[in-house]
PDB file of N, CA and C in Angstrom:
ATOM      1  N   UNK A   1    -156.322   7.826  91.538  1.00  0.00           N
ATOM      2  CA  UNK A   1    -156.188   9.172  92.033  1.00  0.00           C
ATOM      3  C   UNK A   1    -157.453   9.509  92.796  1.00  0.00           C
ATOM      4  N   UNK A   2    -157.349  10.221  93.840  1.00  0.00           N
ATOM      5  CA  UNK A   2    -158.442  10.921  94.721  1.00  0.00           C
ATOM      6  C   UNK A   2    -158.301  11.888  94.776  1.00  0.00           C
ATOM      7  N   UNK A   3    -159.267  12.578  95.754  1.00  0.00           N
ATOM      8  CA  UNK A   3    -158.685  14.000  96.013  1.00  0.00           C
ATOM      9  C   UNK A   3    -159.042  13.905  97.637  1.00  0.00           C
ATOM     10  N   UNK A   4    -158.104  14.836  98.221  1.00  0.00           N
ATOM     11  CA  UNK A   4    -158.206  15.311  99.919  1.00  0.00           C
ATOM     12  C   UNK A   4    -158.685  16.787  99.840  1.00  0.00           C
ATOM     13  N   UNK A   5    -158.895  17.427 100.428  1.00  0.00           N
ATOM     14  CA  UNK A   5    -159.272  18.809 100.974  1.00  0.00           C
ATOM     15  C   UNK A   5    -157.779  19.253 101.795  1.00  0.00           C
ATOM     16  N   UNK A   6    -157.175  19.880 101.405  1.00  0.00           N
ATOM     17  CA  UNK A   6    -155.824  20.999 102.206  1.00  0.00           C
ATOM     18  C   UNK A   6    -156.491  21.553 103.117  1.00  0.00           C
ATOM     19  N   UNK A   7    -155.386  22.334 103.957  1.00  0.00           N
ATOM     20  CA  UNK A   7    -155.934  23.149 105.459  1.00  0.00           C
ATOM     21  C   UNK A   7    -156.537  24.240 104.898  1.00  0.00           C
ATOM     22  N   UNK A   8    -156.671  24.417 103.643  1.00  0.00           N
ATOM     23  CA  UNK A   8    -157.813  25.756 103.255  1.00  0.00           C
ATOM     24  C   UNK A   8    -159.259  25.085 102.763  1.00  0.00           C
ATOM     25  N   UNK A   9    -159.139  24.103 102.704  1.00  0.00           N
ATOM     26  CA  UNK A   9    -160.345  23.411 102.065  1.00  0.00           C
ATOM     27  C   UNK A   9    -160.448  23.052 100.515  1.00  0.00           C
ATOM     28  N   UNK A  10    -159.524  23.619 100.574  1.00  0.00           N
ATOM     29  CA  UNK A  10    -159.636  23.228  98.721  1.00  0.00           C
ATOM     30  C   UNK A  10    -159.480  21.720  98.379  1.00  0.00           C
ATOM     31  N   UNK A  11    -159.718  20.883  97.113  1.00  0.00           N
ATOM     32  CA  UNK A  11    -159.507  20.287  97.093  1.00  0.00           C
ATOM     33  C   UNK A  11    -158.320  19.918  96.009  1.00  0.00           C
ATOM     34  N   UNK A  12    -157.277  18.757  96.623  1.00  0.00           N
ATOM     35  CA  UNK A  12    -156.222  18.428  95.987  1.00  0.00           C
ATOM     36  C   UNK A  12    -156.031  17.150  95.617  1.00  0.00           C
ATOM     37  N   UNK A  13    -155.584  16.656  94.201  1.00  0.00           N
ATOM     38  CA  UNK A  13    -155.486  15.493  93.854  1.00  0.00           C
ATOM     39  C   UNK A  13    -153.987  15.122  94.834  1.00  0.00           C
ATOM     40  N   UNK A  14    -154.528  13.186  95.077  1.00  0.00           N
ATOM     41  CA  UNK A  14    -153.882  12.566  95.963  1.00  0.00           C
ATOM     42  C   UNK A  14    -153.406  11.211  95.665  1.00  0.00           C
ATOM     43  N   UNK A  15    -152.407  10.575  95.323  1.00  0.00           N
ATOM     44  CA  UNK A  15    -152.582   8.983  94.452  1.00  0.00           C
ATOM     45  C   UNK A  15    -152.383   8.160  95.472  1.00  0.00           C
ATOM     46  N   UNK A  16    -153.299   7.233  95.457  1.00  0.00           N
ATOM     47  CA  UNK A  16    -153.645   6.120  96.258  1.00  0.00           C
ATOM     48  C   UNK A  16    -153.520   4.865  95.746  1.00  0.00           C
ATOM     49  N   UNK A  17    -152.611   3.949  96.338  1.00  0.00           N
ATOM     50  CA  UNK A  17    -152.659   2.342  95.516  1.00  0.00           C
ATOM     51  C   UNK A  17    -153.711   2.289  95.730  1.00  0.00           C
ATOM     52  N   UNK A  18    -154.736   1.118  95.077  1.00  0.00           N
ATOM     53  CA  UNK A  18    -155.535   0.255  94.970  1.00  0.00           C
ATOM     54  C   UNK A  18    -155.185  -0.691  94.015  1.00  0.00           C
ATOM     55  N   UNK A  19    -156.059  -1.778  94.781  1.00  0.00           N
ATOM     56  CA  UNK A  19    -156.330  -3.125  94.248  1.00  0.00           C
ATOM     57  C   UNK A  19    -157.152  -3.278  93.326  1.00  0.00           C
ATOM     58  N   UNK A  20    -157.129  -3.658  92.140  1.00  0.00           N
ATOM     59  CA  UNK A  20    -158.760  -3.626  91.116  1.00  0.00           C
ATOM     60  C   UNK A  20    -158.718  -5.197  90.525  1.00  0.00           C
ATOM     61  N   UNK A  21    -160.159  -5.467  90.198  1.00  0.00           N
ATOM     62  CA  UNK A  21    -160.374  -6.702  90.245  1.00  0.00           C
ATOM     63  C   UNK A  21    -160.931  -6.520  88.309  1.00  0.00           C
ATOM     64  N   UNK A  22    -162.402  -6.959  88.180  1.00  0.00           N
ATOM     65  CA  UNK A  22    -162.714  -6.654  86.784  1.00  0.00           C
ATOM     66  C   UNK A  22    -162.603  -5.679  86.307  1.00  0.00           C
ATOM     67  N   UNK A  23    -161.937  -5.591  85.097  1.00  0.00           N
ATOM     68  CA  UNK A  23    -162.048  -4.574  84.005  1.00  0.00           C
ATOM     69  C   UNK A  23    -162.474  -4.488  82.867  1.00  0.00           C
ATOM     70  N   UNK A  24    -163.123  -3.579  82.513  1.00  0.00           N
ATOM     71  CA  UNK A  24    -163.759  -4.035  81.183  1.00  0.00           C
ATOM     72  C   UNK A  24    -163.288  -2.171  79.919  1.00  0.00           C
ATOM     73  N   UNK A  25    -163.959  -1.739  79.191  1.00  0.00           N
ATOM     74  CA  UNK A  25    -163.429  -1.070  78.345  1.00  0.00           C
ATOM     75  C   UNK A  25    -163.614   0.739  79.201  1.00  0.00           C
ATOM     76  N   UNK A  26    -164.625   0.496  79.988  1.00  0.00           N
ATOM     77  CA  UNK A  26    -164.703   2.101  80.292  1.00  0.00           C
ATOM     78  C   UNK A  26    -165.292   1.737  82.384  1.00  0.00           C
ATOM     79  N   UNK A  27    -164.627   0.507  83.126  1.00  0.00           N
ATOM     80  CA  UNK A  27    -165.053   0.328  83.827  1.00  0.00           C
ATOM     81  C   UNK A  27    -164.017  -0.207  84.550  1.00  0.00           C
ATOM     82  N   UNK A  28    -163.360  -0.116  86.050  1.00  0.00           N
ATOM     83  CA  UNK A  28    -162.813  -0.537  86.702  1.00  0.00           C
ATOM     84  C   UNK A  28    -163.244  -0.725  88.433  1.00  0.00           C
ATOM     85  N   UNK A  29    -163.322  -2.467  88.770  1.00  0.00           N
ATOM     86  CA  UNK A  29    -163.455  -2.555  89.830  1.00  0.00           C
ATOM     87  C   UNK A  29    -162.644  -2.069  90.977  1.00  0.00           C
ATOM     88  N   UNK A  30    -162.878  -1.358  91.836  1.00  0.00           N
ATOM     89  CA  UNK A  30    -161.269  -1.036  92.724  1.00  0.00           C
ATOM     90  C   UNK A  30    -162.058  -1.973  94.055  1.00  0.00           C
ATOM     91  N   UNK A  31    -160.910  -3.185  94.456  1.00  0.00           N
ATOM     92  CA  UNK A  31    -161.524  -3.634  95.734  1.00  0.00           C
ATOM     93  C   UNK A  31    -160.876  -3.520  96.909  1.00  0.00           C
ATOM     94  N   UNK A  32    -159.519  -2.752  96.794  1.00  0.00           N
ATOM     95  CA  UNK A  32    -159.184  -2.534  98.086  1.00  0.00           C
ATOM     96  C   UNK A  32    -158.432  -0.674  97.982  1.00  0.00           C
ATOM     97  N   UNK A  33    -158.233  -0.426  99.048  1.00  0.00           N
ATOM     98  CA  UNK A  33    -157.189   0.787  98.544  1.00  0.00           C
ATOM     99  C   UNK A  33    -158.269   2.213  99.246  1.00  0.00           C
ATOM    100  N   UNK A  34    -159.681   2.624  98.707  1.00  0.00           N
ATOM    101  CA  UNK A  34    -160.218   3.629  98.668  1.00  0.00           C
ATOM    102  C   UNK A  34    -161.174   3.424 100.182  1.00  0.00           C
ATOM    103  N   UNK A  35    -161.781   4.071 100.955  1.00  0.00           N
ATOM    104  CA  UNK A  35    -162.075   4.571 102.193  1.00  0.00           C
ATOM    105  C   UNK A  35    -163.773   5.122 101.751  1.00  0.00           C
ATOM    106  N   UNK A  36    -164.600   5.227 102.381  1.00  0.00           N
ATOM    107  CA  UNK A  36    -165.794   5.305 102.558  1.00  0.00           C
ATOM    108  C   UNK A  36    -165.777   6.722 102.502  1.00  0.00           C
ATOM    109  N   UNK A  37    -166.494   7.440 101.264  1.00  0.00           N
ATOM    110  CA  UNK A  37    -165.880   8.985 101.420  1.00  0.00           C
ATOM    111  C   UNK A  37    -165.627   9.459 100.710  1.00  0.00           C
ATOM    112  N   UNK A  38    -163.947   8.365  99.869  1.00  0.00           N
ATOM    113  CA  UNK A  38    -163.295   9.202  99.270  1.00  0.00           C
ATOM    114  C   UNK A  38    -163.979   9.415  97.665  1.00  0.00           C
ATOM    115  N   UNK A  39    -162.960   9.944  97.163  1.00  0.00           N
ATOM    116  CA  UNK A  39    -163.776  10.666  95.599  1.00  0.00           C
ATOM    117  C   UNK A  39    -162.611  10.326  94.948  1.00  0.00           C
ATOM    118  N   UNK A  40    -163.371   9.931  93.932  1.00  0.00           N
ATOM    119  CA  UNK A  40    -162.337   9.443  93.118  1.00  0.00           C
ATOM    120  C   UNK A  40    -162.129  10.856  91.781  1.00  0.00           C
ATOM    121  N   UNK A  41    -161.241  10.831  91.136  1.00  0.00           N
ATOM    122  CA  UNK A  41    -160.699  11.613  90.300  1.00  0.00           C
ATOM    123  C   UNK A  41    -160.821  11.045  88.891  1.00  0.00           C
ATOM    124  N   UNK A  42    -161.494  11.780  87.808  1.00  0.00           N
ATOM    125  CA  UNK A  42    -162.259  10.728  86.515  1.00  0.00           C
ATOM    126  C   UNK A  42    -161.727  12.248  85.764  1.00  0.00           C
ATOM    127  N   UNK A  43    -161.380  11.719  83.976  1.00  0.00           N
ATOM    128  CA  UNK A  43    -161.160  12.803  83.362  1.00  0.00           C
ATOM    129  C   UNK A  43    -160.661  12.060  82.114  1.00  0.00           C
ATOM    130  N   UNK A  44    -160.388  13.058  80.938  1.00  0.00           N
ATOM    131  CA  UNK A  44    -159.990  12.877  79.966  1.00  0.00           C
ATOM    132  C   UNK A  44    -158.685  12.107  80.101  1.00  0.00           C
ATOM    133  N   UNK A  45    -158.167  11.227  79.465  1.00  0.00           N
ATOM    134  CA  UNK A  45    -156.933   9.986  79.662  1.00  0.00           C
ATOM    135  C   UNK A  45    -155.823  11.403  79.644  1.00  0.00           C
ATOM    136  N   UNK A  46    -155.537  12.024  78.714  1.00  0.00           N
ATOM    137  CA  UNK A  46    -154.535  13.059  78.450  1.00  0.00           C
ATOM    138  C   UNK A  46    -154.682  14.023  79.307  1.00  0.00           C
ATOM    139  N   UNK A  47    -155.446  14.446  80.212  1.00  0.00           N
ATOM    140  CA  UNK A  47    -155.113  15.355  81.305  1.00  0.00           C
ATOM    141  C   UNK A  47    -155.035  14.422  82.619  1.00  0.00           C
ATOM    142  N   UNK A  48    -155.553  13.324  82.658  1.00  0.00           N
ATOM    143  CA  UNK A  48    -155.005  12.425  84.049  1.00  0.00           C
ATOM    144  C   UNK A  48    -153.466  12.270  84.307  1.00  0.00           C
ATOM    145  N   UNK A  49    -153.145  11.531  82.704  1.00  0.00           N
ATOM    146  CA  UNK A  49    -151.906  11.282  82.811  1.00  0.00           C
ATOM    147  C   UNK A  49    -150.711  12.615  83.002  1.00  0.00           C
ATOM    148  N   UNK A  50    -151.111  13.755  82.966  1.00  0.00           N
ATOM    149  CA  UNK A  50    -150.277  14.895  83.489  1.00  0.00           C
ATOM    150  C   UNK A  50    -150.214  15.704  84.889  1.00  0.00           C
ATOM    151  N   UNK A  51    -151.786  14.672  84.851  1.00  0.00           N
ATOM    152  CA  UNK A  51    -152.422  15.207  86.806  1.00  0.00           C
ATOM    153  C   UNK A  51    -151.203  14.798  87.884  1.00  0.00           C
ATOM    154  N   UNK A  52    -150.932  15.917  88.649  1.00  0.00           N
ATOM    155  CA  UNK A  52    -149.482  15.484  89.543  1.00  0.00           C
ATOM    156  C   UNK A  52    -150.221  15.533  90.684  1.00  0.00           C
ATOM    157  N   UNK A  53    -149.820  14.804  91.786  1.00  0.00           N
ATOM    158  CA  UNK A  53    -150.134  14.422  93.050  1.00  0.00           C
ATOM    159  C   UNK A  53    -150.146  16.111  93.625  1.00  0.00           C
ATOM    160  N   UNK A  54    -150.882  16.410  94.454  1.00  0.00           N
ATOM    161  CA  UNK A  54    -151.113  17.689  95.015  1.00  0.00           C
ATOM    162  C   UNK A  54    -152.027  19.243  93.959  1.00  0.00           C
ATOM    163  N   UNK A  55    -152.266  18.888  92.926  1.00  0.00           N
ATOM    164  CA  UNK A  55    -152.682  19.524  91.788  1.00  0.00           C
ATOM    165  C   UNK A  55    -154.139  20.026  92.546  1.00  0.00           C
ATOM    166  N   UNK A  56    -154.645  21.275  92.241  1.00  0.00           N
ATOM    167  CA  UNK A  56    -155.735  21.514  92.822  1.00  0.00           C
ATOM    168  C   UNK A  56    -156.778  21.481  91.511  1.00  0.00           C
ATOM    169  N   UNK A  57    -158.035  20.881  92.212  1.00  0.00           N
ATOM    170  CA  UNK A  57    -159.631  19.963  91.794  1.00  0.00           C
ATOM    171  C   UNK A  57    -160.197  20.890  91.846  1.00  0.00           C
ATOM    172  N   UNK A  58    -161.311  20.660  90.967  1.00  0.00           N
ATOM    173  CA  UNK A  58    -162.120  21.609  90.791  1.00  0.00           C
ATOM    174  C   UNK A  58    -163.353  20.568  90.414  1.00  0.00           C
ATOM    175  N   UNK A  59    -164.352  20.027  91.743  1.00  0.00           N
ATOM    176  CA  UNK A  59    -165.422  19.277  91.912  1.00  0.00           C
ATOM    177  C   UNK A  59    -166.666  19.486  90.493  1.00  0.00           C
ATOM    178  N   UNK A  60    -166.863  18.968  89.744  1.00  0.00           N
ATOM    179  CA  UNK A  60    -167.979  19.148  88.410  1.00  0.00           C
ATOM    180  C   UNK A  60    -169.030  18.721  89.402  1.00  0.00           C
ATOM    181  N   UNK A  61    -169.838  19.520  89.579  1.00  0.00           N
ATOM    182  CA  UNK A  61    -171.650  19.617  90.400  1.00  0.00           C
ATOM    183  C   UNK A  61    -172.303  18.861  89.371  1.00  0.00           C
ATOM    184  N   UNK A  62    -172.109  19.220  88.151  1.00  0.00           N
ATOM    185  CA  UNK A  62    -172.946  18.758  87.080  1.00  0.00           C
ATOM    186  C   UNK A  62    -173.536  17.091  87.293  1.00  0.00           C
ATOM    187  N   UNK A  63    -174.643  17.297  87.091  1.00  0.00           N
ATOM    188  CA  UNK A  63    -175.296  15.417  87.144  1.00  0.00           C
ATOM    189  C   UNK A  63    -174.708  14.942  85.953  1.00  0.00           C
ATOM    190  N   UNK A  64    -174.907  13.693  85.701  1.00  0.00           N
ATOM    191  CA  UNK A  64    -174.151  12.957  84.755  1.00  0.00           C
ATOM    192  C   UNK A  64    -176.392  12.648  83.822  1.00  0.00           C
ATOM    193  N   UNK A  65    -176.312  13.014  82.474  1.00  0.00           N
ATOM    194  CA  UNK A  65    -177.592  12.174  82.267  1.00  0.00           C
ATOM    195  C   UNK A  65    -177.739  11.289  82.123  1.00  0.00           C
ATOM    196  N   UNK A  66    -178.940  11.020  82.656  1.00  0.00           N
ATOM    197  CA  UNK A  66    -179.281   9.123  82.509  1.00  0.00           C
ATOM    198  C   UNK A  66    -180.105   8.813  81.821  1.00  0.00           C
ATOM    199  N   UNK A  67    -179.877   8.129  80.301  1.00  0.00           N
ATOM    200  CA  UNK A  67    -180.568   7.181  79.442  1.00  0.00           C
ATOM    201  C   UNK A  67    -181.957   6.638  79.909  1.00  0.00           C
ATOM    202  N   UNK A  68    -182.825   6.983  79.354  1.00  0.00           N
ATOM    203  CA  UNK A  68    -184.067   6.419  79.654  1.00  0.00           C
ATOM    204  C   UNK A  68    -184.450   5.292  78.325  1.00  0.00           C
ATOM    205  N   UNK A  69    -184.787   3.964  79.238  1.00  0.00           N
ATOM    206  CA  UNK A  69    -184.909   2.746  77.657  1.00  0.00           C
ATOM    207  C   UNK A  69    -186.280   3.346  77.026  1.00  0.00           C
ATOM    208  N   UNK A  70    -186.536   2.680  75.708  1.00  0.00           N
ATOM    209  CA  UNK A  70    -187.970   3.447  75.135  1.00  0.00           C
ATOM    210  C   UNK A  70    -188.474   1.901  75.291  1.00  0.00           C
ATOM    211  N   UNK A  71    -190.057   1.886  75.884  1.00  0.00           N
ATOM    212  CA  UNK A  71    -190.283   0.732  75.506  1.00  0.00           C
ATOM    213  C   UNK A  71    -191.927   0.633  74.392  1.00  0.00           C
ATOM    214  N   UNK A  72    -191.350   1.301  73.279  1.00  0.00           N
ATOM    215  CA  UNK A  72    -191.790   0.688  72.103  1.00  0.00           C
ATOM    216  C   UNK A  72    -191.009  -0.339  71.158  1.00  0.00           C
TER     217      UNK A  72
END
């Protein structure tokens, strides 16, 4: 799933084949299918799977935190 921007700008989820190569438990390669740009659509498994093609997005600004190793 992606999302496009509508003629108002909003943004709307969009399903796109892709090709995916490795997978592992919380990680998927996609190697063909997605465009330089696009955004991909990430979420709880139980609200993806109800996400309908055209559904309007609501972009999370929020940074994701990043783990710092300790090195003691």
């Amino acid at each position: 799933m992606a999302s496009k921007k509508d003629s108002n700008g909003r943004l709307r989820a969009r399903f796109v084949p892709v090709n995916t190569g490795i997978t592992g438990s919380t990680d998927i390669e996609v190697l063909t299918g997605l465009g330089e740009g696009d955004e991909i659509v990430t979420g709880p498994y139980k609200t993806l799977r109800i996400l309908k093609g055209g559904s309007l997005l609501k972009r999370d600004t929020v940074k994701p935190a990043v783990a710092t190793g300790s090195s003691s």
